[in-house]
PDB file of N, CA and C in Angstrom:
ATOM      1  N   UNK A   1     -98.524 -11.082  92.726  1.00  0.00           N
ATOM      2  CA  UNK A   1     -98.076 -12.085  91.789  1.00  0.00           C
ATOM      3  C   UNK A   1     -97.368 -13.187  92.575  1.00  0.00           C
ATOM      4  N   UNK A   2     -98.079 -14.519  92.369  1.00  0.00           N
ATOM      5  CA  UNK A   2     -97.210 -15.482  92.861  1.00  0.00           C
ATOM      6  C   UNK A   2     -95.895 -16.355  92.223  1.00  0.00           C
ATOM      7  N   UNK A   3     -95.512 -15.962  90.633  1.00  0.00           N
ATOM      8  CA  UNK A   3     -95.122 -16.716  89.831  1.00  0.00           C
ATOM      9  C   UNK A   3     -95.306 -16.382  88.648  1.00  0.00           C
ATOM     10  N   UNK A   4     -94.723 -17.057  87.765  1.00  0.00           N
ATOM     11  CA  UNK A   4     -94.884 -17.252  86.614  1.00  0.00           C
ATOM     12  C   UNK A   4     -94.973 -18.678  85.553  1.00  0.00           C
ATOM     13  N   UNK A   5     -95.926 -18.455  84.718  1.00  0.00           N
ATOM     14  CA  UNK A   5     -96.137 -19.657  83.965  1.00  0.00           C
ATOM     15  C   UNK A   5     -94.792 -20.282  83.394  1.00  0.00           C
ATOM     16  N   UNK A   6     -95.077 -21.094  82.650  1.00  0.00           N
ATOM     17  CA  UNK A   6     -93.739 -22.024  81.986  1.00  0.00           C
ATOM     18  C   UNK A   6     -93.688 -21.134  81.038  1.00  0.00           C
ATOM     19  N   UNK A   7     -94.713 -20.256  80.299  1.00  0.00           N
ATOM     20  CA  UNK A   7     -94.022 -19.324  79.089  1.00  0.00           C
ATOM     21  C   UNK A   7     -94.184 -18.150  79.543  1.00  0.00           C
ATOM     22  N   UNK A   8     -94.045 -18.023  80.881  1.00  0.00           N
ATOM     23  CA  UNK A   8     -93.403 -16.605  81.145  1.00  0.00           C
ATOM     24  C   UNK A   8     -94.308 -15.496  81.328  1.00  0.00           C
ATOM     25  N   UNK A   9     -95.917 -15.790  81.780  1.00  0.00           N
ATOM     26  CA  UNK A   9     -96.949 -15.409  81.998  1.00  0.00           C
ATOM     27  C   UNK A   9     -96.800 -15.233  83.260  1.00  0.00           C
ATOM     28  N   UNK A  10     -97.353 -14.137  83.817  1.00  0.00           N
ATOM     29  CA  UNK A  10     -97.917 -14.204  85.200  1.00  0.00           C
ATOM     30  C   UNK A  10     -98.973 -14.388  85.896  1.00  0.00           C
ATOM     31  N   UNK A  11     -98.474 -15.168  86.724  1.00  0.00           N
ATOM     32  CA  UNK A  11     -99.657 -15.540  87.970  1.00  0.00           C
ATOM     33  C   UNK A  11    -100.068 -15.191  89.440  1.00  0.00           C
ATOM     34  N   UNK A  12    -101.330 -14.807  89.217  1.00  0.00           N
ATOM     35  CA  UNK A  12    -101.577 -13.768  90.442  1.00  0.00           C
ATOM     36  C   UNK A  12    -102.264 -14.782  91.608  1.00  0.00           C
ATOM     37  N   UNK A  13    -102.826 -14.191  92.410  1.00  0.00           N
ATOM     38  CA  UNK A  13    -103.288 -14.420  93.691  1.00  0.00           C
ATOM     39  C   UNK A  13    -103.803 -13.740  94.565  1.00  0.00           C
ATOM     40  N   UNK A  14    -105.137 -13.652  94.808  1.00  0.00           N
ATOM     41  CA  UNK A  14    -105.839 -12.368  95.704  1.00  0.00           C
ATOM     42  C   UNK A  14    -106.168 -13.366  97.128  1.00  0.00           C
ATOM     43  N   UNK A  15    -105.706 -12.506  98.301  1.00  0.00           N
ATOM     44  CA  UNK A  15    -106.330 -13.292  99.382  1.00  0.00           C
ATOM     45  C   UNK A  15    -107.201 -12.085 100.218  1.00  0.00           C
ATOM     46  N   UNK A  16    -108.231 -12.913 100.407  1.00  0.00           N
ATOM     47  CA  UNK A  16    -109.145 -11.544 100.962  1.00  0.00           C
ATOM     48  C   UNK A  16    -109.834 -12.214 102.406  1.00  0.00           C
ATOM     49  N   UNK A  17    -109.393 -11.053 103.755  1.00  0.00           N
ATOM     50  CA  UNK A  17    -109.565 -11.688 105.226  1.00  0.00           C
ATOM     51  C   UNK A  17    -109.712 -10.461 105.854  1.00  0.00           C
ATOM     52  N   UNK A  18    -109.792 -10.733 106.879  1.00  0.00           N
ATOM     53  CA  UNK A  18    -109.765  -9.628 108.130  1.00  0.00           C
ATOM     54  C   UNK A  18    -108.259  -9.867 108.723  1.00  0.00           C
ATOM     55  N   UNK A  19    -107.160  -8.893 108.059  1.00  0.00           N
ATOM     56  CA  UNK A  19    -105.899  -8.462 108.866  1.00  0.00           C
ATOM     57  C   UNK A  19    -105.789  -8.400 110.176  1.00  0.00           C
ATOM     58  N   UNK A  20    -107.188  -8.219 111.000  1.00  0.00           N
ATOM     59  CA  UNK A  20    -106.750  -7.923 112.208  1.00  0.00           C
ATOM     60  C   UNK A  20    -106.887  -8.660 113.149  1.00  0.00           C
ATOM     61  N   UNK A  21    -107.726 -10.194 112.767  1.00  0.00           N
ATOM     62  CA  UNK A  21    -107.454 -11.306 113.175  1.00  0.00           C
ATOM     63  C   UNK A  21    -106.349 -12.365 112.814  1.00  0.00           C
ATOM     64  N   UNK A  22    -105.909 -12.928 114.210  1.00  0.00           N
ATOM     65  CA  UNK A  22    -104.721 -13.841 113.793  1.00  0.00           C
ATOM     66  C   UNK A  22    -105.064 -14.864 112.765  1.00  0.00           C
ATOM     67  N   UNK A  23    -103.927 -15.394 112.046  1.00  0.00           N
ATOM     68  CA  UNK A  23    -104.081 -15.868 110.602  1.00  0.00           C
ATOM     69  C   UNK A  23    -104.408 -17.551 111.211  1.00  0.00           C
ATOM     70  N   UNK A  24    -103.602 -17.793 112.197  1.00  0.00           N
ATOM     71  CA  UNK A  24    -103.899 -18.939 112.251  1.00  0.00           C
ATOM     72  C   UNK A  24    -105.068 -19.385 113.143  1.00  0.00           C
ATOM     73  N   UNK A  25    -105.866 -18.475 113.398  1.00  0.00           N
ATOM     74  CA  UNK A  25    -107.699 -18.833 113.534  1.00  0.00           C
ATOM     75  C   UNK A  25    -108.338 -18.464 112.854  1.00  0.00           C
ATOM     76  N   UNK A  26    -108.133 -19.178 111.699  1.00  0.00           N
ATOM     77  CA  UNK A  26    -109.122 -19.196 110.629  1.00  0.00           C
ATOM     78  C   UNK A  26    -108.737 -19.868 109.699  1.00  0.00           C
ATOM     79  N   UNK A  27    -109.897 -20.824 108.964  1.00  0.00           N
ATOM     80  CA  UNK A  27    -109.797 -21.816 107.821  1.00  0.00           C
ATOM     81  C   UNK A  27    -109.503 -21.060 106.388  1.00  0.00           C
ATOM     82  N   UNK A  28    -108.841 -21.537 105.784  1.00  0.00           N
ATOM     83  CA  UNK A  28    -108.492 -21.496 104.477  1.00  0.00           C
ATOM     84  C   UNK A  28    -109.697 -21.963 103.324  1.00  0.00           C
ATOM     85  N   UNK A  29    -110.539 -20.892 102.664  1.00  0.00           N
ATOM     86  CA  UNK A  29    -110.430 -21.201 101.580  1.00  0.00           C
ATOM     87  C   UNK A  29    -110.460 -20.665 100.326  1.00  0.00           C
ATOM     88  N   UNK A  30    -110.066 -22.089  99.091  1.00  0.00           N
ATOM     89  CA  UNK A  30    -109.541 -21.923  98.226  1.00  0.00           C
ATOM     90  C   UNK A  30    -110.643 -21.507  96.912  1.00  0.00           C
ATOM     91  N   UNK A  31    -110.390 -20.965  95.888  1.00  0.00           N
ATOM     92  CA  UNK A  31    -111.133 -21.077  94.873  1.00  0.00           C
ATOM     93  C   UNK A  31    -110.049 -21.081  93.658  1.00  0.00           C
ATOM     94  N   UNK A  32    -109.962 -21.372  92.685  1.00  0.00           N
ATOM     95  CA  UNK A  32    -109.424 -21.145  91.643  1.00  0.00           C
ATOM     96  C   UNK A  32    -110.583 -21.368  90.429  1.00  0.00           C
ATOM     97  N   UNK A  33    -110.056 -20.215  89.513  1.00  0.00           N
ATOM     98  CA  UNK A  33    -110.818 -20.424  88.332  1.00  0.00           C
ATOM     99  C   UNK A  33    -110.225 -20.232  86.821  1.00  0.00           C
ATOM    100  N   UNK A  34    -110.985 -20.231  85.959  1.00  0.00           N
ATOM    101  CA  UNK A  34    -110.189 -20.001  84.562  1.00  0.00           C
ATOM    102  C   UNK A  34    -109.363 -21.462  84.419  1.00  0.00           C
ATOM    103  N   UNK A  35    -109.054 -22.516  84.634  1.00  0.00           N
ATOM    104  CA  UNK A  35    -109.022 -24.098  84.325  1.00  0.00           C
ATOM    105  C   UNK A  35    -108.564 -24.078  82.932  1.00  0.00           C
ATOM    106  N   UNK A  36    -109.689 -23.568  82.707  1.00  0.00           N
ATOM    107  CA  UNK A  36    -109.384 -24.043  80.766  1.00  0.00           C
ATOM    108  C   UNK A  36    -110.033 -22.327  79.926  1.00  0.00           C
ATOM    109  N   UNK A  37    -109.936 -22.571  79.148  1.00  0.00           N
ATOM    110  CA  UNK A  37    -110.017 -21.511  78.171  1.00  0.00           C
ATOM    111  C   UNK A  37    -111.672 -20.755  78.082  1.00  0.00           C
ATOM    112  N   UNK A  38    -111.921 -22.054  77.731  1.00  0.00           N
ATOM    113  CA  UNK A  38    -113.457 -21.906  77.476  1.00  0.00           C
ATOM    114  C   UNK A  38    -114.508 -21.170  78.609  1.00  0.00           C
ATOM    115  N   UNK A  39    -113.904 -20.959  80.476  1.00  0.00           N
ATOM    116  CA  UNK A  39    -114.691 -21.254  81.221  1.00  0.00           C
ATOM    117  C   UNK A  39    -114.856 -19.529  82.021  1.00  0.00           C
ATOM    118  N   UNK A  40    -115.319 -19.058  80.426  1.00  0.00           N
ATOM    119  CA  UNK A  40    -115.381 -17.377  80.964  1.00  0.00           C
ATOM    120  C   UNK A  40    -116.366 -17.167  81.925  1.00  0.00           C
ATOM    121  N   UNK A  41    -117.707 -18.249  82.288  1.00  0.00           N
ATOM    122  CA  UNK A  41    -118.797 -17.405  83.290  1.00  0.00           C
ATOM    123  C   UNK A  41    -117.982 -17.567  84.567  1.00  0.00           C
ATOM    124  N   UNK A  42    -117.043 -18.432  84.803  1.00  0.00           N
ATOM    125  CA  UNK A  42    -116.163 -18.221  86.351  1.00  0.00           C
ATOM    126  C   UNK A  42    -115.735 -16.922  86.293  1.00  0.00           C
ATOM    127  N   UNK A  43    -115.755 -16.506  85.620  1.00  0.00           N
ATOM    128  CA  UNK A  43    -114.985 -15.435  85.852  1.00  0.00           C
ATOM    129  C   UNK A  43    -115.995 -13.965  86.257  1.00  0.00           C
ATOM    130  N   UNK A  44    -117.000 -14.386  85.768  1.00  0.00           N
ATOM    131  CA  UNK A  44    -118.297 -13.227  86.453  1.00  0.00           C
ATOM    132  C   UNK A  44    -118.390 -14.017  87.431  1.00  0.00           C
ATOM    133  N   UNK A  45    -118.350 -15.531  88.167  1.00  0.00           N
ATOM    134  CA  UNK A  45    -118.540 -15.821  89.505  1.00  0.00           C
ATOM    135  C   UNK A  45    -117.689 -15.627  90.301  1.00  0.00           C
ATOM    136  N   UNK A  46    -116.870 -15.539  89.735  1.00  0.00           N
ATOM    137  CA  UNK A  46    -115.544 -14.822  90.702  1.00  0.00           C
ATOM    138  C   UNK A  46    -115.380 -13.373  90.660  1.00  0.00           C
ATOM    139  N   UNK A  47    -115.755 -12.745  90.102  1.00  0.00           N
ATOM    140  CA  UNK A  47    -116.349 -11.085  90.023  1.00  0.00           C
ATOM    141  C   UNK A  47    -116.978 -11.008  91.499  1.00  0.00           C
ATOM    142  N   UNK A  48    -118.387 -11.709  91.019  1.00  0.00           N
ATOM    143  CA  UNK A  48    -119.486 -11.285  91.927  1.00  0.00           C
ATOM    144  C   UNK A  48    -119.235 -11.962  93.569  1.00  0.00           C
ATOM    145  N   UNK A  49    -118.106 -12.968  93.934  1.00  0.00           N
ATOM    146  CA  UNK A  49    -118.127 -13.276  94.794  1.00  0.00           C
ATOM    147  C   UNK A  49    -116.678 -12.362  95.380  1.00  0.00           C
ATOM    148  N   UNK A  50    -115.985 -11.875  95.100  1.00  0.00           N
ATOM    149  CA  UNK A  50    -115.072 -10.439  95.374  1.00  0.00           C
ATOM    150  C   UNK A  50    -116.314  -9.219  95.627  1.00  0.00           C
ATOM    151  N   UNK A  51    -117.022  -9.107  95.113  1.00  0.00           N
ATOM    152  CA  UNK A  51    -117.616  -7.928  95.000  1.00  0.00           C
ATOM    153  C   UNK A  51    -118.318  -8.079  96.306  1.00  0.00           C
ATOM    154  N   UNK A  52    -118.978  -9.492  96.998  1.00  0.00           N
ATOM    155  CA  UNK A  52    -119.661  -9.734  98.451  1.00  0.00           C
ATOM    156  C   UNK A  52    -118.381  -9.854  99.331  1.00  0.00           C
ATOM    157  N   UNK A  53    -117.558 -10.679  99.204  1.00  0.00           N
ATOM    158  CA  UNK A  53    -116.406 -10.660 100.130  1.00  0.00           C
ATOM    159  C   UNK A  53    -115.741  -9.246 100.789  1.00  0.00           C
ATOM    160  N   UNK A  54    -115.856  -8.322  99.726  1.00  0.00           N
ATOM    161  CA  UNK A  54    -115.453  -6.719 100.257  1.00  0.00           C
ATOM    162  C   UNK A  54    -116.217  -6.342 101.241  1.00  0.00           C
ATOM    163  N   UNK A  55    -117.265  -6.542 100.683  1.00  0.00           N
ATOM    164  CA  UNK A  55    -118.726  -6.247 101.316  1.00  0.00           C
ATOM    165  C   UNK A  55    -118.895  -6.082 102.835  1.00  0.00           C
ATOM    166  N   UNK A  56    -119.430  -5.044 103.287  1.00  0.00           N
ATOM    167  CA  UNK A  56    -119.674  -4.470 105.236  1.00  0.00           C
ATOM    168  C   UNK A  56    -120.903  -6.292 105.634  1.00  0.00           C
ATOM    169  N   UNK A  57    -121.374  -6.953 104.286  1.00  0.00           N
ATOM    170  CA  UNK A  57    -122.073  -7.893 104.682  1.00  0.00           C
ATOM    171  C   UNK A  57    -121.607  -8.926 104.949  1.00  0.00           C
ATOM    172  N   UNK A  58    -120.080  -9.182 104.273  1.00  0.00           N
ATOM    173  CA  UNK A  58    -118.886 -10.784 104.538  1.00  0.00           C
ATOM    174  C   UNK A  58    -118.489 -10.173 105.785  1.00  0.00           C
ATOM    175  N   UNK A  59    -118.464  -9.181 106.565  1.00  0.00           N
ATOM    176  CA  UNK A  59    -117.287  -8.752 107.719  1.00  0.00           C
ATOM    177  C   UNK A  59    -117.257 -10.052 108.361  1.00  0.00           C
ATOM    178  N   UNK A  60    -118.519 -10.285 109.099  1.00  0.00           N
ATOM    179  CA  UNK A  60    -117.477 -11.899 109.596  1.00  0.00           C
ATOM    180  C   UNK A  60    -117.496 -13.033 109.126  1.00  0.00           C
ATOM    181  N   UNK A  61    -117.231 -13.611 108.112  1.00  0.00           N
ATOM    182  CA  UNK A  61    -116.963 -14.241 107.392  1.00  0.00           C
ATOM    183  C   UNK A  61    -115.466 -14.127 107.073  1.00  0.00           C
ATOM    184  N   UNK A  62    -115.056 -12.836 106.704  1.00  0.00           N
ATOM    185  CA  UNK A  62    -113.901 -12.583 106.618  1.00  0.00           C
ATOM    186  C   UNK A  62    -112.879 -12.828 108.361  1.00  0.00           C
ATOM    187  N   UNK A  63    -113.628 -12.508 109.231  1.00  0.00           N
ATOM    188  CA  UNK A  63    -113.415 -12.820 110.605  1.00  0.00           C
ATOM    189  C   UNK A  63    -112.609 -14.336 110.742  1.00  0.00           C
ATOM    190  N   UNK A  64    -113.279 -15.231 110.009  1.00  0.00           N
ATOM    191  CA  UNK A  64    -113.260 -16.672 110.431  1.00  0.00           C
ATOM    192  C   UNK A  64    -112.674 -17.556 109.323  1.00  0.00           C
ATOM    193  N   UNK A  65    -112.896 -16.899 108.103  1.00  0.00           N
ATOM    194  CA  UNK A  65    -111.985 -17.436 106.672  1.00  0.00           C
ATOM    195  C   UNK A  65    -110.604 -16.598 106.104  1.00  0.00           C
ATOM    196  N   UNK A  66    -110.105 -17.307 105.372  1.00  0.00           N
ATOM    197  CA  UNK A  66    -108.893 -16.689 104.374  1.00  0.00           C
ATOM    198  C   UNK A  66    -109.533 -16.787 103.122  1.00  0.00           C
ATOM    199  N   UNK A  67    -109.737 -16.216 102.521  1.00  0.00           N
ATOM    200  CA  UNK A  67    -110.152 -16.143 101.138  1.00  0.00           C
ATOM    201  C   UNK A  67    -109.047 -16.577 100.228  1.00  0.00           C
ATOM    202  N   UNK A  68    -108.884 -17.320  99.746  1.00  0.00           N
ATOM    203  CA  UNK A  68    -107.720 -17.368  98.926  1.00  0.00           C
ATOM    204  C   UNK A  68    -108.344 -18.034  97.280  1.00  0.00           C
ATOM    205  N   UNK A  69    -107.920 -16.994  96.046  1.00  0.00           N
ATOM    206  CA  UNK A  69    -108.266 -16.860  94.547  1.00  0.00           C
ATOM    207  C   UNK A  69    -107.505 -16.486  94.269  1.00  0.00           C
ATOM    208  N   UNK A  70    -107.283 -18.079  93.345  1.00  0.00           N
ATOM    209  CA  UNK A  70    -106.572 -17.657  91.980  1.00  0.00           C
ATOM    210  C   UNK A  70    -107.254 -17.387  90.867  1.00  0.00           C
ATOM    211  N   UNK A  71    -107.279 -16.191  89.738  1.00  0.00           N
ATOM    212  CA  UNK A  71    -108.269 -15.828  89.213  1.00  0.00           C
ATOM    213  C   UNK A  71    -108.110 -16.605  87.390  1.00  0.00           C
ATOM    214  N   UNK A  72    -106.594 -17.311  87.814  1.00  0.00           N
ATOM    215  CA  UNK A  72    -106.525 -17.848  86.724  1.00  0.00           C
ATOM    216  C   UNK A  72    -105.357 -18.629  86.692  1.00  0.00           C
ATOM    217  N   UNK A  73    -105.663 -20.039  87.319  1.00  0.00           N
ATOM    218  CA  UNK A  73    -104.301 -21.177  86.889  1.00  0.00           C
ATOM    219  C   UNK A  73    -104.225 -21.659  85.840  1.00  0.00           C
ATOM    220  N   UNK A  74    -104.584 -21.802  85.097  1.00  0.00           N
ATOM    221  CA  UNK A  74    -103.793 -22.381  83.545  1.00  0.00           C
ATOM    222  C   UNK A  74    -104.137 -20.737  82.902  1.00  0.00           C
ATOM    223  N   UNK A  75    -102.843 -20.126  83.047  1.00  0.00           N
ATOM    224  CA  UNK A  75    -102.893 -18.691  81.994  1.00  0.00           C
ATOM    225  C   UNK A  75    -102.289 -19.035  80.713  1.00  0.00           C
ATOM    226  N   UNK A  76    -101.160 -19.786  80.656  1.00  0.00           N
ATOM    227  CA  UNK A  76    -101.056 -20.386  79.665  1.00  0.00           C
ATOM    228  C   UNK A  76    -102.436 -21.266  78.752  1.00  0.00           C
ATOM    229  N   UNK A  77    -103.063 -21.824  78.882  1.00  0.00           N
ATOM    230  CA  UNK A  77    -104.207 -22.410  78.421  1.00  0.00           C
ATOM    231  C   UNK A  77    -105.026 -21.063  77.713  1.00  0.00           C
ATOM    232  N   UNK A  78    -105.346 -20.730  78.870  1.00  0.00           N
ATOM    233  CA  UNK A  78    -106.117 -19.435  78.437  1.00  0.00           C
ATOM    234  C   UNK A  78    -105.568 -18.399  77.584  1.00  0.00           C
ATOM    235  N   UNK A  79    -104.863 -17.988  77.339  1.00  0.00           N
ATOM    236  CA  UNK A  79    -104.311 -17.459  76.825  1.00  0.00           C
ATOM    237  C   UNK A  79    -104.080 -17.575  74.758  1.00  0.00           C
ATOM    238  N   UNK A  80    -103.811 -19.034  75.137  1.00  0.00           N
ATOM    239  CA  UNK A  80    -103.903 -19.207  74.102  1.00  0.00           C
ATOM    240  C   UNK A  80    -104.979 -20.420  73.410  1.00  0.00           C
ATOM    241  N   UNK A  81    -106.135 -20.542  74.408  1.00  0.00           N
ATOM    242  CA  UNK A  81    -107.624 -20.634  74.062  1.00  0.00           C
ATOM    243  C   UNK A  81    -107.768 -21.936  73.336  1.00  0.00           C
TER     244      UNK A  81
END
């Protein structure tokens, strides 16, 4: 959890890398999803792109990136749709 919304919701944050490379050789990136209420198929694209990132097939990828997802910045929005 990185926080919390203005009404007191929480906000998470998954970062997904290879620990055993140093952090600062490797690019950052970002995804965020869930925006607005309406925008439930991000959320199976952000499923299915966790589900490859785990994956023995991202290993280096994970080598050379930081994965960093938020799986939902406006929780407030969403929330209440």
């Amino acid at each position: 959890m990185v926080g919390k919304s203005d009404r007191n919701r929480e906000h998470w944050q998954l970062v997904i890398t290879d620990p055993s490379i140093e952090g600062g050789k490797k690019q950052t990136i970002l995804w965020h999803v869930r925006e607005h209420a309406f925008e439930t198929f991000s959320s199976f694209a952000m499923e299915g792109l966790v589900y490859f990132l785990l994956s023995d097939e991202a290993a280096e990828y994970r080598k050379n990136y930081a994965f960093v997802i938020d799986p939902m910045v406006n929780v407030d929005g969403v929330a209440e749709g």
